[in-house]
N, C-alpha and C. Protein backbone atom coordinates (compact mmCIF):
# COMPACT_ATOMS: atom_id res chain seq x y z
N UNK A 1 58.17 -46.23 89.53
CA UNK A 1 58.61 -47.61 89.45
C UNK A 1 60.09 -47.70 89.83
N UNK A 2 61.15 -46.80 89.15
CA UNK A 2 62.43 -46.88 89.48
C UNK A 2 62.65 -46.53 90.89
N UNK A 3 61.61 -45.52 91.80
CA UNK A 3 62.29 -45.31 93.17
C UNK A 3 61.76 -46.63 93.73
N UNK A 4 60.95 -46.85 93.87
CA UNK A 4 60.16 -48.24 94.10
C UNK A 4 61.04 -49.33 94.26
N UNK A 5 62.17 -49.57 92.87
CA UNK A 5 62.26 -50.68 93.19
C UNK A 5 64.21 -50.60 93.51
N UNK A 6 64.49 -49.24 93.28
CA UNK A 6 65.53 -48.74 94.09
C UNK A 6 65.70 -48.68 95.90
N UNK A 7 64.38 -48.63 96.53
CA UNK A 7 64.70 -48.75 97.88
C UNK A 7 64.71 -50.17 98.43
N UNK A 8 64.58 -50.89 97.12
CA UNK A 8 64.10 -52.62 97.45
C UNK A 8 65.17 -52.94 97.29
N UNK A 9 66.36 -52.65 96.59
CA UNK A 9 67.42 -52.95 96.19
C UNK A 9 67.49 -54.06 95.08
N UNK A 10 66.20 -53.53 93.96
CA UNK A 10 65.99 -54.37 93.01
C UNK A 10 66.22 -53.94 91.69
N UNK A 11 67.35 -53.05 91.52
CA UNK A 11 67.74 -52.57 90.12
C UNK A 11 69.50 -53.11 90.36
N UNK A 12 69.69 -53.76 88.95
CA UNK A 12 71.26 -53.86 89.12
C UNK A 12 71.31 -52.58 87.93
N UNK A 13 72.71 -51.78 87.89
CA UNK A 13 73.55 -51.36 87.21
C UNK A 13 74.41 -52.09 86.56
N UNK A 14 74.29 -52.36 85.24
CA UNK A 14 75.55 -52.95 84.04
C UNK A 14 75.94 -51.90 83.18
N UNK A 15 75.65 -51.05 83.03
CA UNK A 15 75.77 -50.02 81.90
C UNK A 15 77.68 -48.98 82.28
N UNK A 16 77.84 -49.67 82.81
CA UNK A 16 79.52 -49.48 83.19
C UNK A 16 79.80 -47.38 82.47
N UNK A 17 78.55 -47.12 83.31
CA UNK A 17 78.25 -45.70 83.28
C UNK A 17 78.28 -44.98 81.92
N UNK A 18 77.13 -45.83 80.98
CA UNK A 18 77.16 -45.78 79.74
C UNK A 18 75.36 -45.54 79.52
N UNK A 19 74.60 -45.04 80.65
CA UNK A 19 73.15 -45.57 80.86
C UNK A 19 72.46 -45.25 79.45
N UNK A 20 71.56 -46.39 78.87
CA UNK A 20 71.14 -46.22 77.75
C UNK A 20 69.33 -46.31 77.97
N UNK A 21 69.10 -47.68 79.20
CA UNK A 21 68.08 -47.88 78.72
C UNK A 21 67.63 -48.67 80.62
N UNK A 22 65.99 -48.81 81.00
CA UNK A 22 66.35 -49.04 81.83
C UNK A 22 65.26 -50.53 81.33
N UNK A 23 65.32 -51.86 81.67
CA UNK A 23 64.90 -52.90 81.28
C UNK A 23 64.38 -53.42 82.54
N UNK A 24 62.69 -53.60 82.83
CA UNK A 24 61.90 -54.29 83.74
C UNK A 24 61.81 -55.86 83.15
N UNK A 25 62.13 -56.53 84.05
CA UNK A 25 61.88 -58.08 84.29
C UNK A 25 61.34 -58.22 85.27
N UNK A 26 60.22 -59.77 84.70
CA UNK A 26 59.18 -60.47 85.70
C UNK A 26 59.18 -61.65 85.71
N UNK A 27 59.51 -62.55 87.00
CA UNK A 27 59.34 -63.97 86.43
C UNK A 27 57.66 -64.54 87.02
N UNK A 28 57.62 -65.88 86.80
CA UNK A 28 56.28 -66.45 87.31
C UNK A 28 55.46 -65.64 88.29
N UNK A 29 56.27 -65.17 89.46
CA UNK A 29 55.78 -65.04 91.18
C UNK A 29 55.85 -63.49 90.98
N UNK A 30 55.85 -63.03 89.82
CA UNK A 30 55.65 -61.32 89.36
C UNK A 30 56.49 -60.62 89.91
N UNK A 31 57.51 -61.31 90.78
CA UNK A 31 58.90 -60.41 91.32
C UNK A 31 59.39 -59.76 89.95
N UNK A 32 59.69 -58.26 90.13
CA UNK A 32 60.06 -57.65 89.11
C UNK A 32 61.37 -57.02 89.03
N UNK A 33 62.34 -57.07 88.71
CA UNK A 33 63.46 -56.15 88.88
C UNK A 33 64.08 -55.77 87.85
N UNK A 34 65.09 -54.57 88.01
CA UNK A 34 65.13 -53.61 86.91
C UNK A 34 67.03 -53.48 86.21
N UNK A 35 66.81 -53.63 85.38
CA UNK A 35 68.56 -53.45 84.86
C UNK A 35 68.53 -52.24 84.38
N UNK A 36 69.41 -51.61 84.42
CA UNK A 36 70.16 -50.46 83.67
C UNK A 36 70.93 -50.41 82.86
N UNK A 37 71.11 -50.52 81.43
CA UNK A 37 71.85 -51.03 80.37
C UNK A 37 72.91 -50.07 79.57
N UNK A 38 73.58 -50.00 78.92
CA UNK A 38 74.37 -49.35 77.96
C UNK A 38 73.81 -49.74 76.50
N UNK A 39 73.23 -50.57 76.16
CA UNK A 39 72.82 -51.28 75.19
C UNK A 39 71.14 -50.45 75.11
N UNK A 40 71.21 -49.69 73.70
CA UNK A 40 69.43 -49.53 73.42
C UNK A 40 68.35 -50.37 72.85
N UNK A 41 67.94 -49.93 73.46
CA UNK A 41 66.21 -50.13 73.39
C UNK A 41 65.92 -51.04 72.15
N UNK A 42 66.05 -50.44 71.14
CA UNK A 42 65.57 -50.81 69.76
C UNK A 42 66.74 -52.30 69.22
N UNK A 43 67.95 -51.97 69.80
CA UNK A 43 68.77 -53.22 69.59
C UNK A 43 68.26 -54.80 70.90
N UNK A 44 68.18 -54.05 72.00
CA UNK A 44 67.73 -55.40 72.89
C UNK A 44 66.30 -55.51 72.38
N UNK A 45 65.00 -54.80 71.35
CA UNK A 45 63.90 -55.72 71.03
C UNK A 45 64.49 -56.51 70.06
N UNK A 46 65.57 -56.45 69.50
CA UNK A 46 65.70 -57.07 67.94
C UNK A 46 66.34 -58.65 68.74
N UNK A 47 67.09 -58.43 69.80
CA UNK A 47 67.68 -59.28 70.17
C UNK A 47 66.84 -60.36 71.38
N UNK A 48 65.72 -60.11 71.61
CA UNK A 48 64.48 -60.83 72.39
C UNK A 48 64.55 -62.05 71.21
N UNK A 49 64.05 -63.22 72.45
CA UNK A 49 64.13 -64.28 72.00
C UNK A 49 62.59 -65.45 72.68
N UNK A 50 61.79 -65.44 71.96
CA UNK A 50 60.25 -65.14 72.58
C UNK A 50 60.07 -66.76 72.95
């Protein structure tokens, strides 16, 4: 999935070289792209907002 959507040029980097976590997003039209975070896992589910 990550080379995938690395040759698409569909992952941003925010993790200001701190990589914690890597976060898939999808909107309506199932375009998917990928962040790279500094922030974990278990803190961005607490912080989802449904």
């Amino acid at each position: 999935m990550y080379e995938n959507l690395s040759s698409k040029n569909k992952i941003e980097d925010i993790s200001c070289n701190q990589k914690n976590s890597f976060i898939l997003i999808s909107n309506m039209k199932n375009d998917v792209k990928g962040f790279i975070s500094n922030i974990g896992t278990n803190t961005i589910k607490k912080r989802i907002i449904v």
